[in-house]
PDB file of N, CA and C in Angstrom:
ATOM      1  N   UNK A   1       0.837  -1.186   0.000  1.00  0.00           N
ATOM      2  CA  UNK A   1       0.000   0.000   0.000  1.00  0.00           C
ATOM      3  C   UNK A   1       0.874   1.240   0.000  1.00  0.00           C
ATOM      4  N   UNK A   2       0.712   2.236  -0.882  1.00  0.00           N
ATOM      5  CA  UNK A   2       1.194   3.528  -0.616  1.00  0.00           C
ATOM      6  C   UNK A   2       1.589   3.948   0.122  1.00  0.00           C
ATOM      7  N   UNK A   3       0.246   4.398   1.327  1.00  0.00           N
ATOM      8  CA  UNK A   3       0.655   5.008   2.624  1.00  0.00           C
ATOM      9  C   UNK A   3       1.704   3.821   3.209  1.00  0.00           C
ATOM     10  N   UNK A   4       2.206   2.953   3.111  1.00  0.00           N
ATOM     11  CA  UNK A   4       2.503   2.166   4.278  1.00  0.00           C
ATOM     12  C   UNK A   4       3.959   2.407   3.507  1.00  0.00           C
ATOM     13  N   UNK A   5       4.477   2.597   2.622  1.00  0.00           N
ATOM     14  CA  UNK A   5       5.735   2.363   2.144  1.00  0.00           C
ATOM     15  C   UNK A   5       6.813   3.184   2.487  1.00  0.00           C
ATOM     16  N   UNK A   6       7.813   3.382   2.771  1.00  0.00           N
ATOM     17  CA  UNK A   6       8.692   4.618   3.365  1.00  0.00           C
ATOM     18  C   UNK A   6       8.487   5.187   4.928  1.00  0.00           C
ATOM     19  N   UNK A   7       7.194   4.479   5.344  1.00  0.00           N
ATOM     20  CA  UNK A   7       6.668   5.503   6.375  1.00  0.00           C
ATOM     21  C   UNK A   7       7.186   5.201   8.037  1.00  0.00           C
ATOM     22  N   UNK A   8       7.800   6.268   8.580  1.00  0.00           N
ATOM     23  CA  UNK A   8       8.836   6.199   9.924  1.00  0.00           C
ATOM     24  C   UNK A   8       8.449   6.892  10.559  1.00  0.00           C
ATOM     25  N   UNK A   9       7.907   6.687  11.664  1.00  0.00           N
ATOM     26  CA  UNK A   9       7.276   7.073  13.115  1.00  0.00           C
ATOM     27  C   UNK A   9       6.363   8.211  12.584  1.00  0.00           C
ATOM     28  N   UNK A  10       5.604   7.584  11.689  1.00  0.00           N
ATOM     29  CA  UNK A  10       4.511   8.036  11.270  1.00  0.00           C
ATOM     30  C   UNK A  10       4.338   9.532  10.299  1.00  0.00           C
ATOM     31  N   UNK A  11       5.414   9.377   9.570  1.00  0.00           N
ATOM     32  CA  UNK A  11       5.541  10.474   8.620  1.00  0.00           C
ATOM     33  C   UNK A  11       4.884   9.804   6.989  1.00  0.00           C
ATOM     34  N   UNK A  12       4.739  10.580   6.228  1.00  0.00           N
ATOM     35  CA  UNK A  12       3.683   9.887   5.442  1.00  0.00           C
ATOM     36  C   UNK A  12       5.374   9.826   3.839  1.00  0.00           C
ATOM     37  N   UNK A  13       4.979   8.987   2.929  1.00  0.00           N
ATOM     38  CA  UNK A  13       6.301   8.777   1.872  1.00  0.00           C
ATOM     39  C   UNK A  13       6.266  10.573   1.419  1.00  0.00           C
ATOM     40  N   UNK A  14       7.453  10.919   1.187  1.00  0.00           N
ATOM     41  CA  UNK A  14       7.471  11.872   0.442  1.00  0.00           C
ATOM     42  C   UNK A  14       6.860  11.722  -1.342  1.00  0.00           C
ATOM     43  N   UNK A  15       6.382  11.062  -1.646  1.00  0.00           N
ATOM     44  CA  UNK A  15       5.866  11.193  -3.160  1.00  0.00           C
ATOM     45  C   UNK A  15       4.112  11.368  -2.641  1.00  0.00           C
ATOM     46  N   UNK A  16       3.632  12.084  -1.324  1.00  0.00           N
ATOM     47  CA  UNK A  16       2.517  12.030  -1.446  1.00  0.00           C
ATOM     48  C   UNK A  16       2.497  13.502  -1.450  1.00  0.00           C
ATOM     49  N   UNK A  17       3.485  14.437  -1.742  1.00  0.00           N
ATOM     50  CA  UNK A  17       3.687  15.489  -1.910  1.00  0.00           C
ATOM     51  C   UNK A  17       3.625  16.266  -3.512  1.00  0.00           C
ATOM     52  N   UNK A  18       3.718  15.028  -4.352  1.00  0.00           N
ATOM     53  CA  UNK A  18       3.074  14.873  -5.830  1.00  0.00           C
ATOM     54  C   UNK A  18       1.331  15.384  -5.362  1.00  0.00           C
ATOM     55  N   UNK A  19       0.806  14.952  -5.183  1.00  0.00           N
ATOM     56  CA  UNK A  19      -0.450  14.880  -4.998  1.00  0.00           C
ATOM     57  C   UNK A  19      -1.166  16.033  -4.867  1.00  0.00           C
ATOM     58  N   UNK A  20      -1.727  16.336  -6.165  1.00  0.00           N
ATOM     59  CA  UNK A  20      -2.778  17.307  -5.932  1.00  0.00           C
ATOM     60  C   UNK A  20      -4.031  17.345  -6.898  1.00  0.00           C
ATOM     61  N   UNK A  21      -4.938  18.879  -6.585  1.00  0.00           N
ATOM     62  CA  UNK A  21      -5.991  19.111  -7.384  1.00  0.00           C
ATOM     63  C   UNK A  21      -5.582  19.486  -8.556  1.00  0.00           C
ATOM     64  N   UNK A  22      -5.929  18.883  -9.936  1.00  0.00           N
ATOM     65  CA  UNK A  22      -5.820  19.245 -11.160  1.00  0.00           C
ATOM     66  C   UNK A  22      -6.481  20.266 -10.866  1.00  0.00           C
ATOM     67  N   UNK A  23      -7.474  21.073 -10.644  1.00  0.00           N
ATOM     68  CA  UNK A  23      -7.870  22.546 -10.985  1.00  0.00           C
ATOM     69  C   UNK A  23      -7.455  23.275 -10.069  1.00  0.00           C
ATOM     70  N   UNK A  24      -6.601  23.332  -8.850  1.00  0.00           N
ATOM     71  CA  UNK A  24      -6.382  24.164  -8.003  1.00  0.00           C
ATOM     72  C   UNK A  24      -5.858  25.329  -8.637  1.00  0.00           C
ATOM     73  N   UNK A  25      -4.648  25.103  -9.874  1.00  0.00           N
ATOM     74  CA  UNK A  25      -3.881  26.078 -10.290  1.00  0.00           C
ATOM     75  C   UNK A  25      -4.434  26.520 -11.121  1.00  0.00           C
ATOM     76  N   UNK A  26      -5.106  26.078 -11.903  1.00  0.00           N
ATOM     77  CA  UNK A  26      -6.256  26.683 -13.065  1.00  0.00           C
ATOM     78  C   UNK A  26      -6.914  27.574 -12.299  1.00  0.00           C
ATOM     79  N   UNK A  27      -7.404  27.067 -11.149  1.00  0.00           N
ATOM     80  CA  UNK A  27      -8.720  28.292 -10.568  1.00  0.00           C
ATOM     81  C   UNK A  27      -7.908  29.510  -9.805  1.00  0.00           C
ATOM     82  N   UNK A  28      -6.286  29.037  -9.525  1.00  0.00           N
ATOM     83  CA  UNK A  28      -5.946  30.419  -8.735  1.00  0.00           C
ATOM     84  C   UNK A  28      -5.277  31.524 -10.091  1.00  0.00           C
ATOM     85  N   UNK A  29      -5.054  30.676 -11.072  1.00  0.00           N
ATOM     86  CA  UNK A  29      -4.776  31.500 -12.002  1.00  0.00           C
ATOM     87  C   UNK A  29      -5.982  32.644 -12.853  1.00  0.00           C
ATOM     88  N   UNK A  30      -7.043  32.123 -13.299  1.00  0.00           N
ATOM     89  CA  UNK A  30      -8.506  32.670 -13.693  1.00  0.00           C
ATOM     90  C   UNK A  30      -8.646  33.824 -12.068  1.00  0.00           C
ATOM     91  N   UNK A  31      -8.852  33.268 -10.897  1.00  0.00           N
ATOM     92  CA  UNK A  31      -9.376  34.555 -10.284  1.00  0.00           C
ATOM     93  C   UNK A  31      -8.072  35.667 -10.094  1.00  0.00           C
ATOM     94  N   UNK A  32      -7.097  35.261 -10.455  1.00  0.00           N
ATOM     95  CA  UNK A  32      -5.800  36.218 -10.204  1.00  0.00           C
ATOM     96  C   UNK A  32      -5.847  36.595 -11.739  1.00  0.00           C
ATOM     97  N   UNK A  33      -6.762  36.539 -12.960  1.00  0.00           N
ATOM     98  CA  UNK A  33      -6.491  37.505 -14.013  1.00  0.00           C
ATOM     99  C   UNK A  33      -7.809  37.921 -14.121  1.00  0.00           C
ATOM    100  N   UNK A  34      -9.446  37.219 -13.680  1.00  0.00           N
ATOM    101  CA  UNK A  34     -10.514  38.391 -13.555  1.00  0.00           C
ATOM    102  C   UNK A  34     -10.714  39.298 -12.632  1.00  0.00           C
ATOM    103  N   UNK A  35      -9.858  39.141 -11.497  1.00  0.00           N
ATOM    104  CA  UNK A  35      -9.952  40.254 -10.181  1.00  0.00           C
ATOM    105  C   UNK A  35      -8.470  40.977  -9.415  1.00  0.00           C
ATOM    106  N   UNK A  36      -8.783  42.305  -9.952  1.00  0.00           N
ATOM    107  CA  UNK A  36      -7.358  43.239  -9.467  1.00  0.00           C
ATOM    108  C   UNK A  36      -7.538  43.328  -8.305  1.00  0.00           C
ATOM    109  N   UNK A  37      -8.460  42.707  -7.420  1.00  0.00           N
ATOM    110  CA  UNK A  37      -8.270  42.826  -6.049  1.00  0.00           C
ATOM    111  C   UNK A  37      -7.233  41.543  -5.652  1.00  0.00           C
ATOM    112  N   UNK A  38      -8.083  40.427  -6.149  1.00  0.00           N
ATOM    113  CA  UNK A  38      -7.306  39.338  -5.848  1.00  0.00           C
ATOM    114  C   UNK A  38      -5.535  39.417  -5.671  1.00  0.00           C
ATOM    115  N   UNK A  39      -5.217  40.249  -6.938  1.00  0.00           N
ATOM    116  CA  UNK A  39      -3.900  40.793  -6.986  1.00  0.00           C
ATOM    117  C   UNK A  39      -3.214  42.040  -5.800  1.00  0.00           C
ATOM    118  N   UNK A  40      -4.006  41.918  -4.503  1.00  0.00           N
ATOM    119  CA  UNK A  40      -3.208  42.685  -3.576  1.00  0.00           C
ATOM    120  C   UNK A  40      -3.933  42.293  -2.326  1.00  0.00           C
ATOM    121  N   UNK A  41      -4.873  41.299  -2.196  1.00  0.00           N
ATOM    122  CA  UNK A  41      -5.291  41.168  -1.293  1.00  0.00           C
ATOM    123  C   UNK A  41      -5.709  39.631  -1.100  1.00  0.00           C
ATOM    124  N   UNK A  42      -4.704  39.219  -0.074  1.00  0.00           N
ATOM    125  CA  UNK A  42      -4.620  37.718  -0.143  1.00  0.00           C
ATOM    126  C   UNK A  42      -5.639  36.592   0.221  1.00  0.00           C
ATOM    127  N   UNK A  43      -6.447  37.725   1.601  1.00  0.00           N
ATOM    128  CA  UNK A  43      -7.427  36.907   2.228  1.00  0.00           C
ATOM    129  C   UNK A  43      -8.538  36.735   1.153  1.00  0.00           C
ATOM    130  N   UNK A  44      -9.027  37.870   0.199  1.00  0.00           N
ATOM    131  CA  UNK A  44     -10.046  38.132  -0.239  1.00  0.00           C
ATOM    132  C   UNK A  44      -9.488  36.550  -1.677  1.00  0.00           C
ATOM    133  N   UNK A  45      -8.427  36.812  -2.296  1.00  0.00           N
ATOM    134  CA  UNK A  45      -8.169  36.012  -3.286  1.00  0.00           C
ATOM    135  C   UNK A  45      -8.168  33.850  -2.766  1.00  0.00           C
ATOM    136  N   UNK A  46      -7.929  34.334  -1.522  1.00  0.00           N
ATOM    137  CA  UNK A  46      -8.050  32.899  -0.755  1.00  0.00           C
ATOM    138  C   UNK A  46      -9.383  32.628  -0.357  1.00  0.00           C
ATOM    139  N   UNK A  47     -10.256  33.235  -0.668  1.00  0.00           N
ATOM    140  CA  UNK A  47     -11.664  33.217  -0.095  1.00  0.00           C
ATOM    141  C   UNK A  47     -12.422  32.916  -1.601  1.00  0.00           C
ATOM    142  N   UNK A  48     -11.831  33.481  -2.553  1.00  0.00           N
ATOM    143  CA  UNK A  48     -12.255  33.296  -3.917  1.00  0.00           C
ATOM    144  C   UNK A  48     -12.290  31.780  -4.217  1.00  0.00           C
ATOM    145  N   UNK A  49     -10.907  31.153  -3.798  1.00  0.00           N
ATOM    146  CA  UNK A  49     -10.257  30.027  -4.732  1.00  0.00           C
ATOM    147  C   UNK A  49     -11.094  28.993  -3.912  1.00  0.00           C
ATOM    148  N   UNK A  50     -11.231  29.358  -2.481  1.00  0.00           N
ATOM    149  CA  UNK A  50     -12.082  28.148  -1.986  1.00  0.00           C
ATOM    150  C   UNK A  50     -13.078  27.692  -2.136  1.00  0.00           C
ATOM    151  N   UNK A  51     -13.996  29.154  -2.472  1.00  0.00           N
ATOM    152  CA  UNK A  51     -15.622  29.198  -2.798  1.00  0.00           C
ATOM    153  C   UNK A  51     -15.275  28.632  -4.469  1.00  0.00           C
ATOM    154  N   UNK A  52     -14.685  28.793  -5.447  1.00  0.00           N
ATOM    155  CA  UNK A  52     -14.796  28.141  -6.478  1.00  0.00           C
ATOM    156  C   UNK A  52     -14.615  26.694  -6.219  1.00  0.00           C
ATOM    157  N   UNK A  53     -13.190  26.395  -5.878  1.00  0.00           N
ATOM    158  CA  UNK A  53     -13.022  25.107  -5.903  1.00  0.00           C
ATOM    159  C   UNK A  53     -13.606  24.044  -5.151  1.00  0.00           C
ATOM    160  N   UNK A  54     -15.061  24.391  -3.897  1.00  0.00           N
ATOM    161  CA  UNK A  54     -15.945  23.995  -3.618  1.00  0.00           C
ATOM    162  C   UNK A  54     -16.649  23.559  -4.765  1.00  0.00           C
ATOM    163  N   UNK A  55     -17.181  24.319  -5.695  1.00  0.00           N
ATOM    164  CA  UNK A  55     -18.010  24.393  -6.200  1.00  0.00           C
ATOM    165  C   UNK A  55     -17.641  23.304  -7.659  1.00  0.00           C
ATOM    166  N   UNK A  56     -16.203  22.564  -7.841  1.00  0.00           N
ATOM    167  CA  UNK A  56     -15.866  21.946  -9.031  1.00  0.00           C
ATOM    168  C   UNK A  56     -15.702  20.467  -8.852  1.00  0.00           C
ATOM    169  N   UNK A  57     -15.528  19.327  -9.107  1.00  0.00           N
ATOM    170  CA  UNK A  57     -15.035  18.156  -8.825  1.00  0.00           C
ATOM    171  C   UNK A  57     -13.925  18.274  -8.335  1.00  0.00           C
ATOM    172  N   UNK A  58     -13.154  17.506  -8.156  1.00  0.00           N
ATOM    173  CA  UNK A  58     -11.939  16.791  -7.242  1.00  0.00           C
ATOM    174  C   UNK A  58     -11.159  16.142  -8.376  1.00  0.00           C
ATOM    175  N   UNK A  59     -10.303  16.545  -8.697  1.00  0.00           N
ATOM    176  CA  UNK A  59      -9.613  15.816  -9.685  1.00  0.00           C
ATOM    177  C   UNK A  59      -8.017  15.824  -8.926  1.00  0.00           C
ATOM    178  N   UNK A  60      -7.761  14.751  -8.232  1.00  0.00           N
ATOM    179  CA  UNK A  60      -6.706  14.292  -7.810  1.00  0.00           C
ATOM    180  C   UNK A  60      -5.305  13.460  -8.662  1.00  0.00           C
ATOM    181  N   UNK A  61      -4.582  14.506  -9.127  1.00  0.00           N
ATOM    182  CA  UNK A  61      -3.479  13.549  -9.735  1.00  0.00           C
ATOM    183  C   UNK A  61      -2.019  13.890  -9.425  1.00  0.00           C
ATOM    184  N   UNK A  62      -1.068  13.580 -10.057  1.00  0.00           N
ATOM    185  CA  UNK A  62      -0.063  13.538  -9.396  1.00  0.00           C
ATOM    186  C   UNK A  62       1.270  14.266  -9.880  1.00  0.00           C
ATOM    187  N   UNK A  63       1.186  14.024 -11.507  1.00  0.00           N
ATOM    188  CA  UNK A  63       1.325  15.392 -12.715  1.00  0.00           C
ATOM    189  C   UNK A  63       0.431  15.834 -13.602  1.00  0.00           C
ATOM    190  N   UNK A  64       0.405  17.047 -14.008  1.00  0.00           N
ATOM    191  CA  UNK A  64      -0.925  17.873 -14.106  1.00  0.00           C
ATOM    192  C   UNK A  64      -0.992  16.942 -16.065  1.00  0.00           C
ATOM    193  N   UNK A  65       0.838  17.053 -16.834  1.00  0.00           N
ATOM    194  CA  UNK A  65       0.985  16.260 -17.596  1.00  0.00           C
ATOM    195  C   UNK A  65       0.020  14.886 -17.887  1.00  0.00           C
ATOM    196  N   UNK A  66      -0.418  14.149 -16.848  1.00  0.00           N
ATOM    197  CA  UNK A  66      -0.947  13.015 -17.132  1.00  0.00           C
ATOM    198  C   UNK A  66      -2.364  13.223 -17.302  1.00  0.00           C
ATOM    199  N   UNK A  67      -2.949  14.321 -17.028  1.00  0.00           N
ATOM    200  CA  UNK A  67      -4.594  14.820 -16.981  1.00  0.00           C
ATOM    201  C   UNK A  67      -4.837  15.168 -18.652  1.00  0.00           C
ATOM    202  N   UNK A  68      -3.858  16.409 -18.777  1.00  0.00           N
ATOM    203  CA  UNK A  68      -3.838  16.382 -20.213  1.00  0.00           C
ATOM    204  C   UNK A  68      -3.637  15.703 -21.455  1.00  0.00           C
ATOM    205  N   UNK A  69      -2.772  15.151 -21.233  1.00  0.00           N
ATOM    206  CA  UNK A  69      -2.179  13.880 -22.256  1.00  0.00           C
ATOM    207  C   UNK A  69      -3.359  13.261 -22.800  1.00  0.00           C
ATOM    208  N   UNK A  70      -4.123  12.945 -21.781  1.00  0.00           N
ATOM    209  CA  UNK A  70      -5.499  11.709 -22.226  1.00  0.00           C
ATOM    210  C   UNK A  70      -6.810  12.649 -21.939  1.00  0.00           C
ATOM    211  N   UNK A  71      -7.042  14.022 -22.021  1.00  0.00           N
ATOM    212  CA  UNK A  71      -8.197  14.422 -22.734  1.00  0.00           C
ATOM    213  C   UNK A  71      -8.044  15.069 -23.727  1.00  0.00           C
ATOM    214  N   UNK A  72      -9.288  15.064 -24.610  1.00  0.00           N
ATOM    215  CA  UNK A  72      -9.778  15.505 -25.552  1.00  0.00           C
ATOM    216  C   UNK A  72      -9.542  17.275 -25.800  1.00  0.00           C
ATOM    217  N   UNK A  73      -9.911  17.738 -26.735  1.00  0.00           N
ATOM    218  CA  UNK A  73      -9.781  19.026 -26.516  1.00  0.00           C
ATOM    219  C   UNK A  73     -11.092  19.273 -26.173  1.00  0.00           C
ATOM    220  N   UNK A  74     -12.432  18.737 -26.457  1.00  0.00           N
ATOM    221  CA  UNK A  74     -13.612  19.346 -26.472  1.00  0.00           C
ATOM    222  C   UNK A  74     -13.512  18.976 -24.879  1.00  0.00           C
ATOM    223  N   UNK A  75     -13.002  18.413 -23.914  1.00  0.00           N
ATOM    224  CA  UNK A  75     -12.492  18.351 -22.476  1.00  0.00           C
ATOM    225  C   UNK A  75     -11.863  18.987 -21.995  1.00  0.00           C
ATOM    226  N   UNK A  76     -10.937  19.703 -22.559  1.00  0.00           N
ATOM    227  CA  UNK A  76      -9.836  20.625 -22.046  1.00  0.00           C
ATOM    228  C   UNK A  76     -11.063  21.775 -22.218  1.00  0.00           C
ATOM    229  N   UNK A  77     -11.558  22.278 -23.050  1.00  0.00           N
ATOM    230  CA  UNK A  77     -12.332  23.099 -23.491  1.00  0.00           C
ATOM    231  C   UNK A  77     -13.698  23.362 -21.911  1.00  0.00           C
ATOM    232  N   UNK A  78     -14.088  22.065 -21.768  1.00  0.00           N
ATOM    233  CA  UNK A  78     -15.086  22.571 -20.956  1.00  0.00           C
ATOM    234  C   UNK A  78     -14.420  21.831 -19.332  1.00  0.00           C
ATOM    235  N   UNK A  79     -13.726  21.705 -19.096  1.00  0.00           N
ATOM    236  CA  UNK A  79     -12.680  22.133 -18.009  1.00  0.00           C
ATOM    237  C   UNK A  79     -13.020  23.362 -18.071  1.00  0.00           C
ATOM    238  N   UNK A  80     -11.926  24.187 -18.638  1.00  0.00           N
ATOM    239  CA  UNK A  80     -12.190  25.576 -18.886  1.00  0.00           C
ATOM    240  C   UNK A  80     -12.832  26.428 -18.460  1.00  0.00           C
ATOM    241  N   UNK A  81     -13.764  26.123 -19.217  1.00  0.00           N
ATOM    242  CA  UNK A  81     -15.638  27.064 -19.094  1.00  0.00           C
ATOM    243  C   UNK A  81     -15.768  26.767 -17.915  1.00  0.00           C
ATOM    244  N   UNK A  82     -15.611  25.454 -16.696  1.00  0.00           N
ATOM    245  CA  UNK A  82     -16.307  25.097 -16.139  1.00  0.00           C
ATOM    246  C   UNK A  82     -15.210  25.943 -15.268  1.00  0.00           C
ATOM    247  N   UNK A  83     -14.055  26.089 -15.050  1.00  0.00           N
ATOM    248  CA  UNK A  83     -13.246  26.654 -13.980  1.00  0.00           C
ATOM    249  C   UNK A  83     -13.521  28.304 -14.072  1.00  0.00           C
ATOM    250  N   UNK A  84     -13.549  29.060 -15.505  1.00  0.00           N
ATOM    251  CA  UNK A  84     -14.066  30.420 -15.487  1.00  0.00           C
ATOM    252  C   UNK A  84     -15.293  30.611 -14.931  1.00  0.00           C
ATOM    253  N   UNK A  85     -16.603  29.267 -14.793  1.00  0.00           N
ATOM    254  CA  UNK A  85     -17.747  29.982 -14.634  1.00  0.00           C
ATOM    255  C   UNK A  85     -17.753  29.863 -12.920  1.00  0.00           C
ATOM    256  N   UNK A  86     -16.627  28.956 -12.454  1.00  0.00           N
ATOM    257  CA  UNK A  86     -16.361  28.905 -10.768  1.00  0.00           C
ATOM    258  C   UNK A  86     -16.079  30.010 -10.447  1.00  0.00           C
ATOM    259  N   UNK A  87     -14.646  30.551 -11.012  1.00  0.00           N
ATOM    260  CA  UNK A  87     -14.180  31.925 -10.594  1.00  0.00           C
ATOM    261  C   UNK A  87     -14.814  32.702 -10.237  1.00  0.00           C
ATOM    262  N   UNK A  88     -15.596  33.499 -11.988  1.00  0.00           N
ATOM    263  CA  UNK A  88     -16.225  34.491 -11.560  1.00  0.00           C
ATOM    264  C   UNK A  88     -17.402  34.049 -10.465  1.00  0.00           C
ATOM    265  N   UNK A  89     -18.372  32.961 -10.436  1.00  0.00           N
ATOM    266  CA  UNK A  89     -19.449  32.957  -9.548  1.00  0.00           C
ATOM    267  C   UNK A  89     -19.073  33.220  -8.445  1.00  0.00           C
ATOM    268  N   UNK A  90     -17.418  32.675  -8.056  1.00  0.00           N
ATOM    269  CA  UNK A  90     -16.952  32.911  -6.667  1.00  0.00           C
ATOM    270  C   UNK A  90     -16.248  34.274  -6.164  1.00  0.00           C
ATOM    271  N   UNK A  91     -15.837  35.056  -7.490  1.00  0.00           N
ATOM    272  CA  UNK A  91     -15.890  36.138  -7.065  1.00  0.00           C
ATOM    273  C   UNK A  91     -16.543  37.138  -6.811  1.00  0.00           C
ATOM    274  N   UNK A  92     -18.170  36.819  -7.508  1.00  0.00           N
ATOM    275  CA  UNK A  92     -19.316  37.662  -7.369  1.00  0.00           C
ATOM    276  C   UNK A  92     -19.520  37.335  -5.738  1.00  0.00           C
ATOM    277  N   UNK A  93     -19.814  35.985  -5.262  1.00  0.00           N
ATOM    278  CA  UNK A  93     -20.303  35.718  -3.953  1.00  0.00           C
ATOM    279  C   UNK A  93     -19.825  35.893  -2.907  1.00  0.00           C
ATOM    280  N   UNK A  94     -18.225  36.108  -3.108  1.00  0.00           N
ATOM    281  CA  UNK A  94     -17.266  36.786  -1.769  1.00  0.00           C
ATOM    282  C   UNK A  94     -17.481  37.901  -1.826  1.00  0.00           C
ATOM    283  N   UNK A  95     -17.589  39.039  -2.814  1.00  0.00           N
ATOM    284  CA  UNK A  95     -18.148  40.200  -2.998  1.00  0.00           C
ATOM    285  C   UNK A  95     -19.288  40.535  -2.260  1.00  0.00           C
ATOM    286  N   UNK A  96     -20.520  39.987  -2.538  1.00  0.00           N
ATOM    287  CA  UNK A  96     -21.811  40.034  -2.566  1.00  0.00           C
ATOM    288  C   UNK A  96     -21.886  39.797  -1.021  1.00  0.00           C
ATOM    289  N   UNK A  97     -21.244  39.296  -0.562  1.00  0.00           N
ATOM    290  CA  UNK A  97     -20.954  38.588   1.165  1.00  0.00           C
ATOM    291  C   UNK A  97     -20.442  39.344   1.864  1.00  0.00           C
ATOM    292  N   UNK A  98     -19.309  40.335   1.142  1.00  0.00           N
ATOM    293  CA  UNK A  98     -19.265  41.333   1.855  1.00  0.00           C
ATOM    294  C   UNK A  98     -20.035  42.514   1.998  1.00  0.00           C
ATOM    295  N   UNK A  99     -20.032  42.484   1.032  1.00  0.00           N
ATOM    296  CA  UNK A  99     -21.186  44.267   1.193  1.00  0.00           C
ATOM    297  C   UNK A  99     -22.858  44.010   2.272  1.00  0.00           C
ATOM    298  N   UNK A 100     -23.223  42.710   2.063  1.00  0.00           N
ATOM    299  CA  UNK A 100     -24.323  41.967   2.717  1.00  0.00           C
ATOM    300  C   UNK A 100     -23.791  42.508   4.454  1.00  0.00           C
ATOM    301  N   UNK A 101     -22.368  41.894   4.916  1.00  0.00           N
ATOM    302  CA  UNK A 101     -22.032  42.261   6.391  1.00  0.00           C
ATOM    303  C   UNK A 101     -21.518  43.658   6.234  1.00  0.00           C
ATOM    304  N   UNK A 102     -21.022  44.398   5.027  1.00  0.00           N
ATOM    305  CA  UNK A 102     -21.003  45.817   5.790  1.00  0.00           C
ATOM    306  C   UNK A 102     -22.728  46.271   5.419  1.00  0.00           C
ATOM    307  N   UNK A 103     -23.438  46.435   5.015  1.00  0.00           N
ATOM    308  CA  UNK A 103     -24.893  46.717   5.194  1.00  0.00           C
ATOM    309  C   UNK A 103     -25.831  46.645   6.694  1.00  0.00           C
ATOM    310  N   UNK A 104     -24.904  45.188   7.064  1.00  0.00           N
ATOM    311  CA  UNK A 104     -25.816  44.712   8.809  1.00  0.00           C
ATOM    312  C   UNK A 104     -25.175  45.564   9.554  1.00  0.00           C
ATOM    313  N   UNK A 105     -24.053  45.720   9.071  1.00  0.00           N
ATOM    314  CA  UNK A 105     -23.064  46.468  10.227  1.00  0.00           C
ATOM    315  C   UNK A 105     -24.139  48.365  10.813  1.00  0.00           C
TER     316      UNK A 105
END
């Protein structure tokens, strides 16, 4: 088993450090080129990427290389669409969330 291989007083193998979201970098890249806030304000741009990437599947791999290789373009394509229409929705709703608590205020 994976986890069990390399592993010493309970540290996990270093190749589980490969491991990530195929769209994480897609989605921090899209809200860091539709929002000039995102670009100076970290909490607000970290509040973006979460509310999107809530909102997308889980695509767990290990090089981003092996995701692409074996789709399609009409896949790469609505990847895409589907990570721009996260962004912006998530940057409208961190927005929209704020002005909502300065209004109660």
């Amino acid at each position: 088993m994976l986890l069990n291989s390399g592993r010493r007083n309970g540290e996990l193998p270093t190749v589980v450090d490969s491991i990530h979201n195929y769209y994480e970098h897609l989605v921090l890249e899209e809200i860091h080129h539709i929002s000039e806030r995102s670009q100076t304000d970290s909490e607000f741009f970290a509040d973006c990427a979460c509310v999107a990437l809530n909102h997308l599947p889980p695509r767990y791999i290990r090089h981003d290389v092996d995701m692409t290789f074996f789709m399609s373009r009409e896949d790469q394509e609505e990847i895409n669409k589907k990570v721009r229409d996260a962004a912006k929705s998530a940057v409208e709703y961190v927005l929209q969330r704020e002005s909502e608590r300065e209004d109660s205020s």
